[in-house]
Protein backbone atom coordinates (compact mmCIF):
# COMPACT_ATOMS: atom_id res chain seq x y z
CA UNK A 1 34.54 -8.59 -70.35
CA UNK A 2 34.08 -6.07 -72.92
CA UNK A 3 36.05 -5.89 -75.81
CA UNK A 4 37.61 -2.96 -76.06
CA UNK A 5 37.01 -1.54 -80.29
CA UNK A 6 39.54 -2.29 -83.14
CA UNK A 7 38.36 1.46 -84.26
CA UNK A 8 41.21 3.58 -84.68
CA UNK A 9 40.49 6.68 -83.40
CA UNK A 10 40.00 9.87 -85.29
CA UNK A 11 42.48 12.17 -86.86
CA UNK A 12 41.18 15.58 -86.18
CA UNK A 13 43.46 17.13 -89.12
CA UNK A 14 41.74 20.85 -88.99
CA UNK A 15 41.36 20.92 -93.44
CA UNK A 16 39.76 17.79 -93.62
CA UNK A 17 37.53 18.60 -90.68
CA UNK A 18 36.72 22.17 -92.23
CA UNK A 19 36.20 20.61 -95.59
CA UNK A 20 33.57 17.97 -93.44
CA UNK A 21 31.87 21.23 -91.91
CA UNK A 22 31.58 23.20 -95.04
CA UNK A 23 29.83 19.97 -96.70
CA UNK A 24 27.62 19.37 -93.08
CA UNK A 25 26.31 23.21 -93.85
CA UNK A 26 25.58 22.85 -97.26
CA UNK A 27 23.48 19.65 -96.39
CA UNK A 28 21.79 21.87 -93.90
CA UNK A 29 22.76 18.52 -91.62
CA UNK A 30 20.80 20.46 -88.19
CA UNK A 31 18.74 19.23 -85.65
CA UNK A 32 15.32 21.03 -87.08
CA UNK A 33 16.12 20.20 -91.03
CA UNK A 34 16.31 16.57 -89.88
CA UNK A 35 13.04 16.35 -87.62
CA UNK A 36 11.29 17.81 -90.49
CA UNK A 37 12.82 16.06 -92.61
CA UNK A 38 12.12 12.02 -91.03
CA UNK A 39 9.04 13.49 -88.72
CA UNK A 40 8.78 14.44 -84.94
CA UNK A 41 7.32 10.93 -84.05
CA UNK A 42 10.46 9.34 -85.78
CA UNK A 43 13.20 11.57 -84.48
CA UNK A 44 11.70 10.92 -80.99
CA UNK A 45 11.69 7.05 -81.27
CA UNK A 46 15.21 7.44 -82.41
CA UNK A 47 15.59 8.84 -78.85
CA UNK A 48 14.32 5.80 -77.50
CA UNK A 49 16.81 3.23 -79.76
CA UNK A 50 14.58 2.71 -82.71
CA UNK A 51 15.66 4.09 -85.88
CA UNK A 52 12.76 2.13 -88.00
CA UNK A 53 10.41 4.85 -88.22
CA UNK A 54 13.15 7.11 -89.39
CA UNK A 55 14.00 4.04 -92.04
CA UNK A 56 10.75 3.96 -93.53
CA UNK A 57 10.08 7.84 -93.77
CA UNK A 58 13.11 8.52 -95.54
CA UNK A 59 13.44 4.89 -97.70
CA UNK A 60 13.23 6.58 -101.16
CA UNK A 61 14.98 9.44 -100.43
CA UNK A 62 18.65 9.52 -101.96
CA UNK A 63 19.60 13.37 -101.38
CA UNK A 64 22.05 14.76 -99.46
CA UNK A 65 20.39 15.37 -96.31
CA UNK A 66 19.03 12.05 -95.99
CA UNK A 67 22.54 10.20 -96.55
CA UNK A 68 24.09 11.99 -94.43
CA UNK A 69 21.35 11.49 -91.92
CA UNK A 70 21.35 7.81 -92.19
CA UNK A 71 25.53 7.32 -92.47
CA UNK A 72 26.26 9.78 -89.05
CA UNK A 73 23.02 10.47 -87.13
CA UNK A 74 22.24 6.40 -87.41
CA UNK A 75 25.76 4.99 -88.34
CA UNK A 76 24.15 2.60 -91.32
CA UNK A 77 26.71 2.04 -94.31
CA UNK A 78 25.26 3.80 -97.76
CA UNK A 79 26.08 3.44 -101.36
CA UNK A 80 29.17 5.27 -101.97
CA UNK A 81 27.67 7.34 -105.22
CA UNK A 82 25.26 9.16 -102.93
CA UNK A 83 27.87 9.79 -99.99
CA UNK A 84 30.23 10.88 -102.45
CA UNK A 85 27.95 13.76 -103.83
CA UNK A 86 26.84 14.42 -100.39
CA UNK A 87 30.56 15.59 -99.72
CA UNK A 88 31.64 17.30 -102.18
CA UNK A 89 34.34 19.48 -100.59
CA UNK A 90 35.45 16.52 -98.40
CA UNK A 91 34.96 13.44 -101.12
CA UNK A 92 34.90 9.78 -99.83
CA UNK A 93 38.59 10.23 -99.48
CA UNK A 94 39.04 12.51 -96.85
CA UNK A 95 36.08 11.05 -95.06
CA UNK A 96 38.63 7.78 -94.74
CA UNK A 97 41.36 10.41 -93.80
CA UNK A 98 39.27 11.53 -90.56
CA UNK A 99 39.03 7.56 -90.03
CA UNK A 100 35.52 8.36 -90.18
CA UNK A 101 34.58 5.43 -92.03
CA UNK A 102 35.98 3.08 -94.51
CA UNK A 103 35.07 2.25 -97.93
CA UNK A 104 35.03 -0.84 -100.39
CA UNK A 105 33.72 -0.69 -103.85
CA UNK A 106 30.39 0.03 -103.61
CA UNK A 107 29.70 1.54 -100.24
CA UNK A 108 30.79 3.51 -97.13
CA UNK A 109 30.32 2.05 -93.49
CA UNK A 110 30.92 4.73 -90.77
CA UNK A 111 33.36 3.94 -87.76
CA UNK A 112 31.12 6.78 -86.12
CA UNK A 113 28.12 8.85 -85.68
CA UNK A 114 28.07 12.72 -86.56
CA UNK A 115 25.03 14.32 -84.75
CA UNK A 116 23.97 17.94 -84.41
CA UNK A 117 23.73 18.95 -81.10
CA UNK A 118 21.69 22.14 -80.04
CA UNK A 119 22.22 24.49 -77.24
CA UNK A 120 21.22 27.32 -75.08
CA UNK A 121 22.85 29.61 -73.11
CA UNK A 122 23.25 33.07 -71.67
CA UNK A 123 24.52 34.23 -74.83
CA UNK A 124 21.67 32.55 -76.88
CA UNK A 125 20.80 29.51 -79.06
CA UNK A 126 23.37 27.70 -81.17
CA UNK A 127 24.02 24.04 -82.45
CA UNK A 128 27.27 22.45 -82.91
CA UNK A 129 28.07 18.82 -84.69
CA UNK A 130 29.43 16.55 -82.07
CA UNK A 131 31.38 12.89 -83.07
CA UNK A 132 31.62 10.33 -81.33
CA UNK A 133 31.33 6.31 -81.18
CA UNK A 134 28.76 4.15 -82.75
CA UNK A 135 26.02 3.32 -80.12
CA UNK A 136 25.05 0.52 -78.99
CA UNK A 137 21.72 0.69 -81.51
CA UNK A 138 24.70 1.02 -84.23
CA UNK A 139 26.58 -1.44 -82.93
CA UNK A 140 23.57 -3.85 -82.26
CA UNK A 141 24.89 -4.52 -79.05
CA UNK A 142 27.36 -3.81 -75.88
CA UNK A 143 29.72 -1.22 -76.19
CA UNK A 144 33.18 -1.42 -76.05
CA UNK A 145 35.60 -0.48 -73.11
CA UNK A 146 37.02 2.38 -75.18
CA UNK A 147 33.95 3.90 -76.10
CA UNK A 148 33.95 7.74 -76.21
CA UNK A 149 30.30 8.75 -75.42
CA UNK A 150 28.18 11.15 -77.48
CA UNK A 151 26.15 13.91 -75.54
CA UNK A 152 24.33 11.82 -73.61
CA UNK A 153 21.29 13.08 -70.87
CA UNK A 154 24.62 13.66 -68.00
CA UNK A 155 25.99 15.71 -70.70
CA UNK A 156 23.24 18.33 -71.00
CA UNK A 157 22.40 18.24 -67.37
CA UNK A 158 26.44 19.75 -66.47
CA UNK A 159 25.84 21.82 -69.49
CA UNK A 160 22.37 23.30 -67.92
CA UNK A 161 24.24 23.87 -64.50
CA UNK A 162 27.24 26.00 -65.76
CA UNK A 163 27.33 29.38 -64.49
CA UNK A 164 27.13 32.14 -66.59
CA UNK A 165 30.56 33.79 -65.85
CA UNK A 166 33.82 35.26 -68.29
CA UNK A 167 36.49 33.90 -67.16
CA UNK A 168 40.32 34.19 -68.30
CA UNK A 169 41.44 30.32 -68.03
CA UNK A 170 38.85 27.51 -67.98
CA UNK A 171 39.46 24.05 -67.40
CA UNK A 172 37.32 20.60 -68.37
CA UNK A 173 38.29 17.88 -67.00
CA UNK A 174 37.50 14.25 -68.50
CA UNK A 175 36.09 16.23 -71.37
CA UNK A 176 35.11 12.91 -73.53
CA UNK A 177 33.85 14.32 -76.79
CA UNK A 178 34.18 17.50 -75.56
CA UNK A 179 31.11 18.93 -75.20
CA UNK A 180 31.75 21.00 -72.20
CA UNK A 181 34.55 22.55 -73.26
CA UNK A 182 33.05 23.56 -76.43
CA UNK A 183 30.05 25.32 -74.00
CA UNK A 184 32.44 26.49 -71.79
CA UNK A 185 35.06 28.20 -74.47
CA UNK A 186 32.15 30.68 -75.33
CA UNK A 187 32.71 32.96 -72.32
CA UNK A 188 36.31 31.89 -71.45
CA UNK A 189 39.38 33.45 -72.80
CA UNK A 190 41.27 29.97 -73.09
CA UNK A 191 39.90 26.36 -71.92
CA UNK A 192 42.26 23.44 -70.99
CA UNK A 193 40.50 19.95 -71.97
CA UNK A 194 42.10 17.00 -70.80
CA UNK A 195 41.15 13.02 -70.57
CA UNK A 196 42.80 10.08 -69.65
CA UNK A 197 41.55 8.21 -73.19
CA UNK A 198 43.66 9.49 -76.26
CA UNK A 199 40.42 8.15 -78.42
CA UNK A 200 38.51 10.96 -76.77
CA UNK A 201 40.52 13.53 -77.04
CA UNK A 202 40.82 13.11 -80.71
CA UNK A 203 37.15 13.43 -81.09
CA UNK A 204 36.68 16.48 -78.76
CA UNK A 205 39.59 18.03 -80.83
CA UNK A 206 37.73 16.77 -84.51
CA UNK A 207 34.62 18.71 -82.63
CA UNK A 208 36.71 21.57 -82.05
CA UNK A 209 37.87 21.86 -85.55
CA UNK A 210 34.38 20.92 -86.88
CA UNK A 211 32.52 23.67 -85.51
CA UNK A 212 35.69 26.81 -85.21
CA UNK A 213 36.70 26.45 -81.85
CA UNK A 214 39.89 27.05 -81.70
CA UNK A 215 40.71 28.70 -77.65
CA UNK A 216 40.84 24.65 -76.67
CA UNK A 217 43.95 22.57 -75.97
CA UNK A 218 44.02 19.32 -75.39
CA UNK A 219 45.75 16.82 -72.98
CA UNK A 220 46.37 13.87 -72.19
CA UNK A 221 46.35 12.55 -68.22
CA UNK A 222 44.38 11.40 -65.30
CA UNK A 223 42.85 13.60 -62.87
CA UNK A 224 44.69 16.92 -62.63
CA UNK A 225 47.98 15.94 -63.65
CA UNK A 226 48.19 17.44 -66.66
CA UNK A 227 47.46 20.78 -65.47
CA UNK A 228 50.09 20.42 -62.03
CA UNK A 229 50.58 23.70 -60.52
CA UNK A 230 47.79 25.52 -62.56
CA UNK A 231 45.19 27.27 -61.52
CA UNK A 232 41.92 27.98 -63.15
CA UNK A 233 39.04 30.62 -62.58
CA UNK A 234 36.24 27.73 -63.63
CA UNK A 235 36.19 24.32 -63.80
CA UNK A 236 33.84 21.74 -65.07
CA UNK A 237 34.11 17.72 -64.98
CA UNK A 238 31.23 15.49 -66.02
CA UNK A 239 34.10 12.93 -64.52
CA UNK A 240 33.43 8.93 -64.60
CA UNK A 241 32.12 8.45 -61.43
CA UNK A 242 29.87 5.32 -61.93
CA UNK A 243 29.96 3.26 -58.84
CA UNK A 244 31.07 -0.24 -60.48
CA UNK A 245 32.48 -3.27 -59.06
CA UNK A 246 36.00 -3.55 -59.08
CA UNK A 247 35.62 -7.57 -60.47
CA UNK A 248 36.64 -9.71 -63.07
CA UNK A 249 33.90 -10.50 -65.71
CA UNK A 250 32.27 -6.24 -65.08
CA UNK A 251 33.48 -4.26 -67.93
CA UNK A 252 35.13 -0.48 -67.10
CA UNK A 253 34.13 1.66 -69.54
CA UNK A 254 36.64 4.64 -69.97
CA UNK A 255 33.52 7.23 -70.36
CA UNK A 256 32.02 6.60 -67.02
CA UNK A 257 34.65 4.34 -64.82
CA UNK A 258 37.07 6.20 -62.95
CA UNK A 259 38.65 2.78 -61.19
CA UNK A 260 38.02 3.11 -57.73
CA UNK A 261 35.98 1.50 -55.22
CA UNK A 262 32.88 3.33 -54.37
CA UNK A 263 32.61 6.84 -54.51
CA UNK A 264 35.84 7.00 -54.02
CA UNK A 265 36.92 9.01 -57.09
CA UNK A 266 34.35 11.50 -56.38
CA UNK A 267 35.90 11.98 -53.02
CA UNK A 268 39.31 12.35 -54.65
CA UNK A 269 38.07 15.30 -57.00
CA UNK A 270 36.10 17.34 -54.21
CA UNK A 271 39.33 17.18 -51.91
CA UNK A 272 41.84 17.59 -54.50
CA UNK A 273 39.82 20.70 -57.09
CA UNK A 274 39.90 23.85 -54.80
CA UNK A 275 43.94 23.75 -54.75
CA UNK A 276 43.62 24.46 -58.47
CA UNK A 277 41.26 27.32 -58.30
CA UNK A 278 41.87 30.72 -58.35
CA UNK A 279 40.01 33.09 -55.73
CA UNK A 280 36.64 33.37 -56.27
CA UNK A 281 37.32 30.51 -58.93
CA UNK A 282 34.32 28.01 -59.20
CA UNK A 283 34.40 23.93 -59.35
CA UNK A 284 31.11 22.37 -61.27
CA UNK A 285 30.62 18.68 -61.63
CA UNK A 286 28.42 15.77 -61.41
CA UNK A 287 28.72 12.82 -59.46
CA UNK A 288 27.13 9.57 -57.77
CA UNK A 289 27.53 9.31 -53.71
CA UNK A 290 26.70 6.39 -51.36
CA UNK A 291 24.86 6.53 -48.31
CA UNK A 292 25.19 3.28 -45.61
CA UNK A 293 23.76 2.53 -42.56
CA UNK A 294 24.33 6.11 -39.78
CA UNK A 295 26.24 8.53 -42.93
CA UNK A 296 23.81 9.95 -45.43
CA UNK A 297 25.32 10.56 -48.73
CA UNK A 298 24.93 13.95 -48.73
CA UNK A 299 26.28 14.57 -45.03
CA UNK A 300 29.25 12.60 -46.64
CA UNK A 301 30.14 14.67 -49.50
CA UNK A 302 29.84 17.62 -47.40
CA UNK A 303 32.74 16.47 -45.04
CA UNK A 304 35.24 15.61 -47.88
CA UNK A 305 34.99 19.83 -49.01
CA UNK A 306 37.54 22.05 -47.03
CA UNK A 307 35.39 23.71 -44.30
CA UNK A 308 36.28 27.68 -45.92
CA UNK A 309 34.67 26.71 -49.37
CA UNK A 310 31.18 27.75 -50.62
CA UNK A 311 29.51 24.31 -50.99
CA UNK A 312 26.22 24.18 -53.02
CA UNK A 313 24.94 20.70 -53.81
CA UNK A 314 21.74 19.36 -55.02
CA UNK A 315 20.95 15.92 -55.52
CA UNK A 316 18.47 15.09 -58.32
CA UNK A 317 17.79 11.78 -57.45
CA UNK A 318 18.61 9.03 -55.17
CA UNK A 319 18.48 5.09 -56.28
CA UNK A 320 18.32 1.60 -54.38
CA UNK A 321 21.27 -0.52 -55.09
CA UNK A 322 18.85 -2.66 -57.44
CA UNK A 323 17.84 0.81 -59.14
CA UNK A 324 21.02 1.93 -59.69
CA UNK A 325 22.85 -1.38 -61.22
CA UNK A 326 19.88 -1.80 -63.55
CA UNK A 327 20.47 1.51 -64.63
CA UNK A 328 24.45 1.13 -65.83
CA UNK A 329 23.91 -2.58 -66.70
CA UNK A 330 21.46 -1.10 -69.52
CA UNK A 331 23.61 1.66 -70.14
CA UNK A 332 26.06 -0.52 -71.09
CA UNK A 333 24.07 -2.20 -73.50
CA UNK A 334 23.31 -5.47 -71.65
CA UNK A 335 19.54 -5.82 -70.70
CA UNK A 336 17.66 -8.88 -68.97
CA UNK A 337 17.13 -10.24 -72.10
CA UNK A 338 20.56 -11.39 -72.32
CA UNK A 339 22.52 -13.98 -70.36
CA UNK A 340 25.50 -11.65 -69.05
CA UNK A 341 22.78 -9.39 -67.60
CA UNK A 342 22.55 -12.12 -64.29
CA UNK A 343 26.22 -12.25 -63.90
CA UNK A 344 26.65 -8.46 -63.90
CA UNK A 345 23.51 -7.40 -61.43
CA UNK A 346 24.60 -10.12 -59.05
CA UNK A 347 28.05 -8.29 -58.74
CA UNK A 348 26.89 -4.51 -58.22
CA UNK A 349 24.70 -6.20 -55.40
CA UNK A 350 27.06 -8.07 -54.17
CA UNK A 351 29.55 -4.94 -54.11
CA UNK A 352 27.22 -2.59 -52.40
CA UNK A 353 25.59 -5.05 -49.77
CA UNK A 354 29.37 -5.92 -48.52
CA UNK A 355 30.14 -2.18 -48.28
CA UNK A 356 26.97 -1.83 -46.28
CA UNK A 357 25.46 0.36 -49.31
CA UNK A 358 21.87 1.64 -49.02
CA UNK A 359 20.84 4.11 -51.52
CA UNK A 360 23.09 6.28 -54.09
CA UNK A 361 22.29 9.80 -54.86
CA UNK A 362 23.20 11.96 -58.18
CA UNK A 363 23.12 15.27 -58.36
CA UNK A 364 25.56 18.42 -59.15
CA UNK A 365 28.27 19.70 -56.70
CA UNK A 366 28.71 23.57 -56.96
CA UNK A 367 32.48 24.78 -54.72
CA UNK A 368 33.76 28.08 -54.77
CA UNK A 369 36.89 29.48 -53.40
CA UNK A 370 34.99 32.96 -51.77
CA UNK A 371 36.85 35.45 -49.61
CA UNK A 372 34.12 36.26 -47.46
CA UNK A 373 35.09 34.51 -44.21
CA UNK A 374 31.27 33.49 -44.18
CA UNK A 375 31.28 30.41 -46.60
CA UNK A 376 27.62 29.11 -48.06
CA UNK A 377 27.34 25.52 -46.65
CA UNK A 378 24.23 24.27 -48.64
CA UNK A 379 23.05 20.44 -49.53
CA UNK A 380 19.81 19.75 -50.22
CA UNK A 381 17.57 17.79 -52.79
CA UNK A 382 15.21 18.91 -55.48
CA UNK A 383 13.67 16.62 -57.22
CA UNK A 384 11.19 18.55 -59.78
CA UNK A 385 11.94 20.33 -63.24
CA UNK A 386 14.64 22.84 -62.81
CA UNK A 387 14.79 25.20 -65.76
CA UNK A 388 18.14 27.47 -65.94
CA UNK A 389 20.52 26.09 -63.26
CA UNK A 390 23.68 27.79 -63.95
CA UNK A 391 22.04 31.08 -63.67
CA UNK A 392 19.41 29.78 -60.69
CA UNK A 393 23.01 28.82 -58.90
CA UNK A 394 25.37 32.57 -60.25
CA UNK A 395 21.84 34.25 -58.61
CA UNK A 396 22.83 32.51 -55.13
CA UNK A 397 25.98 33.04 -55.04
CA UNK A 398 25.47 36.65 -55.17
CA UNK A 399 22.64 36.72 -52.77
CA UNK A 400 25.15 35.12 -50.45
CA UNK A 401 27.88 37.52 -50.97
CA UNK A 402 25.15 40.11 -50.66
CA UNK A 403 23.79 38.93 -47.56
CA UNK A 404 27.35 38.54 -45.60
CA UNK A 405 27.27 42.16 -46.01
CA UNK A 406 24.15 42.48 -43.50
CA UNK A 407 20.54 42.65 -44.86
CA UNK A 408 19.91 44.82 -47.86
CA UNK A 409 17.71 47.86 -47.30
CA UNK A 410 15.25 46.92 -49.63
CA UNK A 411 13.78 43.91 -51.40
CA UNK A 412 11.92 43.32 -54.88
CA UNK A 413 10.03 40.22 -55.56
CA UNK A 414 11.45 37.74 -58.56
CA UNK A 415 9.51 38.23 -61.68
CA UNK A 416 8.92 34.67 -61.88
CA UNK A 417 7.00 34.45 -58.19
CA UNK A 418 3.73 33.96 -58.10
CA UNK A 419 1.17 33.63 -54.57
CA UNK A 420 -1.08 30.81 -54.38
CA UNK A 421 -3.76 31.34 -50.91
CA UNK A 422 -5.92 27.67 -50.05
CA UNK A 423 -8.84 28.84 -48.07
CA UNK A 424 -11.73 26.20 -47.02
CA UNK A 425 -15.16 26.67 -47.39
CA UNK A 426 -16.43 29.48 -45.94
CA UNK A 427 -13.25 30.83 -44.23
CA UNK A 428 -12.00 34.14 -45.72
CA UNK A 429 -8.39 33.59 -43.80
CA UNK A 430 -5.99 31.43 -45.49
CA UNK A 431 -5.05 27.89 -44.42
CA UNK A 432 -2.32 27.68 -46.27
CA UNK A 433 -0.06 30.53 -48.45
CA UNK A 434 2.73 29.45 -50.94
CA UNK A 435 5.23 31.70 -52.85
CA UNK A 436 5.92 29.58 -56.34
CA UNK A 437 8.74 30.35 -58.15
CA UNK A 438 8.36 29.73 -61.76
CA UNK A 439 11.81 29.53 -63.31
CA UNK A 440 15.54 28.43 -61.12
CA UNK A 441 14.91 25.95 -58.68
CA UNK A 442 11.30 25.99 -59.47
CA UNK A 443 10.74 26.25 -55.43
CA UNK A 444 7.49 26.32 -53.76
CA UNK A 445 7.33 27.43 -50.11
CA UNK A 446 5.12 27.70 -47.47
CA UNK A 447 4.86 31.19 -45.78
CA UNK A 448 2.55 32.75 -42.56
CA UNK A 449 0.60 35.71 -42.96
CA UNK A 450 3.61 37.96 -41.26
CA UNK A 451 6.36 36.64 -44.50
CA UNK A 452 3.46 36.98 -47.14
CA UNK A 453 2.58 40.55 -45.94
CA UNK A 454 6.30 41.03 -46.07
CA UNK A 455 7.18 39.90 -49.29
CA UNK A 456 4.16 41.56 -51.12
CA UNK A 457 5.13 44.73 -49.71
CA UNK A 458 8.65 44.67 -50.96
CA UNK A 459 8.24 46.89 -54.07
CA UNK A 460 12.05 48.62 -53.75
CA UNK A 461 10.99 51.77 -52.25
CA UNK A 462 9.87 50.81 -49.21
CA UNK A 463 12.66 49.80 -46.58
CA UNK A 464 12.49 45.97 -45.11
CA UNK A 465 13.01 47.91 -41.84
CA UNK A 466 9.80 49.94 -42.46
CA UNK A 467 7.86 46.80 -43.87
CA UNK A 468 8.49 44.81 -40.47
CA UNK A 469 7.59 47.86 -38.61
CA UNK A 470 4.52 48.26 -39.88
CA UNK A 471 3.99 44.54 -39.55
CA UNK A 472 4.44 44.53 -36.42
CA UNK A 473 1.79 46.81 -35.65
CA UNK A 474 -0.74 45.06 -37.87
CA UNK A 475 -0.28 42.08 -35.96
CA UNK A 476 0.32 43.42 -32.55
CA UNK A 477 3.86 41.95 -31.55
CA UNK A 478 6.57 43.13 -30.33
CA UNK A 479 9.16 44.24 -33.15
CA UNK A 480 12.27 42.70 -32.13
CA UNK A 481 9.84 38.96 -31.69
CA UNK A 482 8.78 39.35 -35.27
CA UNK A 483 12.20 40.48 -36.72
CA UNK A 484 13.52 37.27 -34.93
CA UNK A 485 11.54 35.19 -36.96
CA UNK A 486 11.39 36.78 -40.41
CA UNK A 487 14.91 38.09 -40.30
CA UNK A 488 16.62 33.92 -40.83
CA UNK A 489 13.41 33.18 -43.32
CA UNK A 490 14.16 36.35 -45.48
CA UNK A 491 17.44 35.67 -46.06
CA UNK A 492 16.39 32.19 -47.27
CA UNK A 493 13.75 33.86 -50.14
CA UNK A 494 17.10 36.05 -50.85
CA UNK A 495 19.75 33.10 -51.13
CA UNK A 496 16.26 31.05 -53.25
CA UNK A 497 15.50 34.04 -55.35
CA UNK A 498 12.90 34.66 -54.60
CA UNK A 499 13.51 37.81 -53.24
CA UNK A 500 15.81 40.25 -55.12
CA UNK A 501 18.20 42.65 -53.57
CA UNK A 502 17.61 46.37 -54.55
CA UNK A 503 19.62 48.43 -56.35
């Protein structure tokens, strides 16, 4: 078992933290000063657990930015002269305060990392400085039980798929170091973070005061009991849904182990998350589901979701059982190298081939309480680049409430679409036509002749009703056959985006 750390948490006191960010600024401590700083090649090794390269580039540099860069961004003790003019405003002292790090004589060992963390939204670019535990490079070895996880690949992916909306009251749930919440607070009026692990919610409040948020409040609980009988227009949960097996000897990591056998917590949030919504109020999370022998993951998930719900999910990727425990045996630090690494794989396997596991999926699960009477039902899986989720998903939605109004009188084509025609040699028709969609979903679909013609005629002044017509005469059939089969294929290209309502 893991031991779980003898780091006391943080104390997110808001002058010591604001002190902290005034002397982070003034070191210019930001994702771009620090690449150019240590070099691209270094800062992407880093990415891959080596911090060596970044060693050697910066081993005679003693300044400000490179201290702080080797105490936080690779949690390596420094000499406590050069930390102590790196922090002027703070000092040493109040460094110890934040229980940031502690200090002897000569030097200063952090008790975590400090890293700048960029991001993009609908509102623009922006960085913000995110604590959070040593890693396991830090560490030089497993993690603890306790850990509270930095923004980690997860992370950015619920980050990418948040839709674009203002919203009065917000709520993250499991909010770890609180990167969500800090996304989320930008276009919400007030955001409720809560976690079950008191460690992180002291860092995602210290990341609150670091960078000036200050519409987040904190609690402490599991699941949604700290916000009983409240309801929320959005809410987000990157919640620990790790499929891990519930034996002695396995470690449960707060971050990423809910407790529960299987999927089972995922099943629990789906089913319990739409009482807490408002209407028109919007769930977002990730999670892992199983599929065994006759029930598809997917067809699974779909039945735990209250039948009048919009239901958008898209799994990114689906594992073996071996696949999968490989992946969260490493993630906790263990590899093959070492001997626990045996011990641990035969007990995922073990776990999913008595529960008659096959493959596990991961994606992100999209619910919305609509009052249409016509809810969106949609599960499918994309497994290629997707650029822009949250808006790819807020451009859906409002397809769908568009289209349970009827068909709109006239159509525009995406921006971002493109036509690609495959002809063989010597054949001036077409074998094959696809409409490519270059941002979103990054889609690309196969059309006939009849949809092409359609869909490069839709300009906005001409009527879809007067496109078809004169389709139908091109190629000679009758016009209710042909509006029978366009009709269900153009409201697809709507709800895709690839083709836009009119005005």
């Amino acid at each position: 078992m893991t031991a779980v750390s003898d780091t006391l948490a943080p104390v997110p006191d808001p002058l010591h933290s604001a002190a902290l960010a005034a002397d982070l600024d003034a070191a210019d401590l930001r994702s771009e000063p620090l690449r150019r700083l240590w070099g691209e090649e270094a800062d992407d090794a880093l990415a891959r657990g080596m911090r060596e390269p970044i060693l050697r580039a910066i081993a005679d540099d003693t300044g400000a930015l490179a201290t702080l860069g080797r105490l936080f961004v690779l949690g390596m003790a420094q000499p406590r002269e050069p930390v102590a003019a790196a922090l002027p405003h703070l000092g040493v002292d109040g460094l110890v305060a934040l229980r940031l790090a502690t200090v002897d004589a000569d030097s200063v060992t952090p008790t975590a990392l400090l890293r700048p963390q960029s991001f993009v939204d609908a509102d623009g670019v922006g960085e913000w400085w995110i604590a959070s535990d040593l890693d396991e490079v830090a560490l030089d070895g497993a993690l603890p039980d306790d850990h509270v996880l930095g923004v980690g690949g997860a992370s950015r992916t619920l980050a990418e798929t948040i839709v674009p909306i203002e919203v009065d009251r917000a709520l993250d749930l499991g909010t770890g170091c609180g990167i969500q919440a800090l996304l989320v607070a930008r276009r919400a009026g007030r955001v409720i973070a809560t976690d079950i692990s008191a460690r992180a919610l002291a860092f995602a409040e210290l990341n609150a005061h670091l960078n000036g948020v200050a519409n987040i409040e904190f609690r402490r609980g599991s699941m949604f009991e700290p916000v009983a009988g409240e309801a929320f227009d959005l809410i987000v949960s990157n919640p620990p849904f790790v499929i891990t097996p519930r034996v002695d000897g396995v470690p449960a990591y707060e971050y990423r182990d809910g407790g529960l056998v299987g999927d089972a917590l995922v099943e629990q949030f789906v089913r319990t998350a739409p009482t807490f919504l408002t209407e028109n109020g919007i769930v977002q999370l990730l999670g892992n589901w199983e599929s065994k022998a006759g029930a598809g993951g997917l067809a699974r998930l779909e039945a735990w979701v209250p039948a009048e719900l919009d239901l958008w999910v898209i799994e990114r990727e689906e594992l073996s059982p071996l696949g999968y425990a490989e992946l969260w045996i490493r993630d906790g630090g263990t590899t093959p190298r070492d001997p626990g690494f045996t011990p641990l794989l035969t007990a995922w396997l073990d776990d999913f081939a008595a529960r008659g596991v096959t493959s596990i999926g991961f994606g992100y699960v999209l619910m919305r309480r609509g009052s249409s009477g016509d809810p969106l039902r949609r599960t499918e899986k994309i497994g290629q680049h997707v650029s822009n989720v949250g808006a790819a998903l807020a451009t859906g939605l409002a397809a769908h409430d568009v289209l349970t109004q009827g068909m709109p009188a006239t159509l525009t084509v995406a921006a971002d679409v493109t036509e690609a025609r495959h002809l063989l040699p010597g054949n001036d028709d077409p074998s094959v036509i696809e409409l490519r969609q270059g941002g979103g979903f990054s889609r690309t679909i196969a059309v006939d002749p009849a949809l092409a013609g359609l869909v490069g005629a839709c300009d906005g002044e001409l009527t879809v009703g007067q496109i078809v017509a004169a389709l139908a005469d091109l190629f000679d059939v009758p016009l209710a056959e042909l509006w029978a089969d366009l009709e269900p294929r153009i409201r697809a290209l709507i709800l895709d985006g690839i083709l836009l309502p009119g005005e």
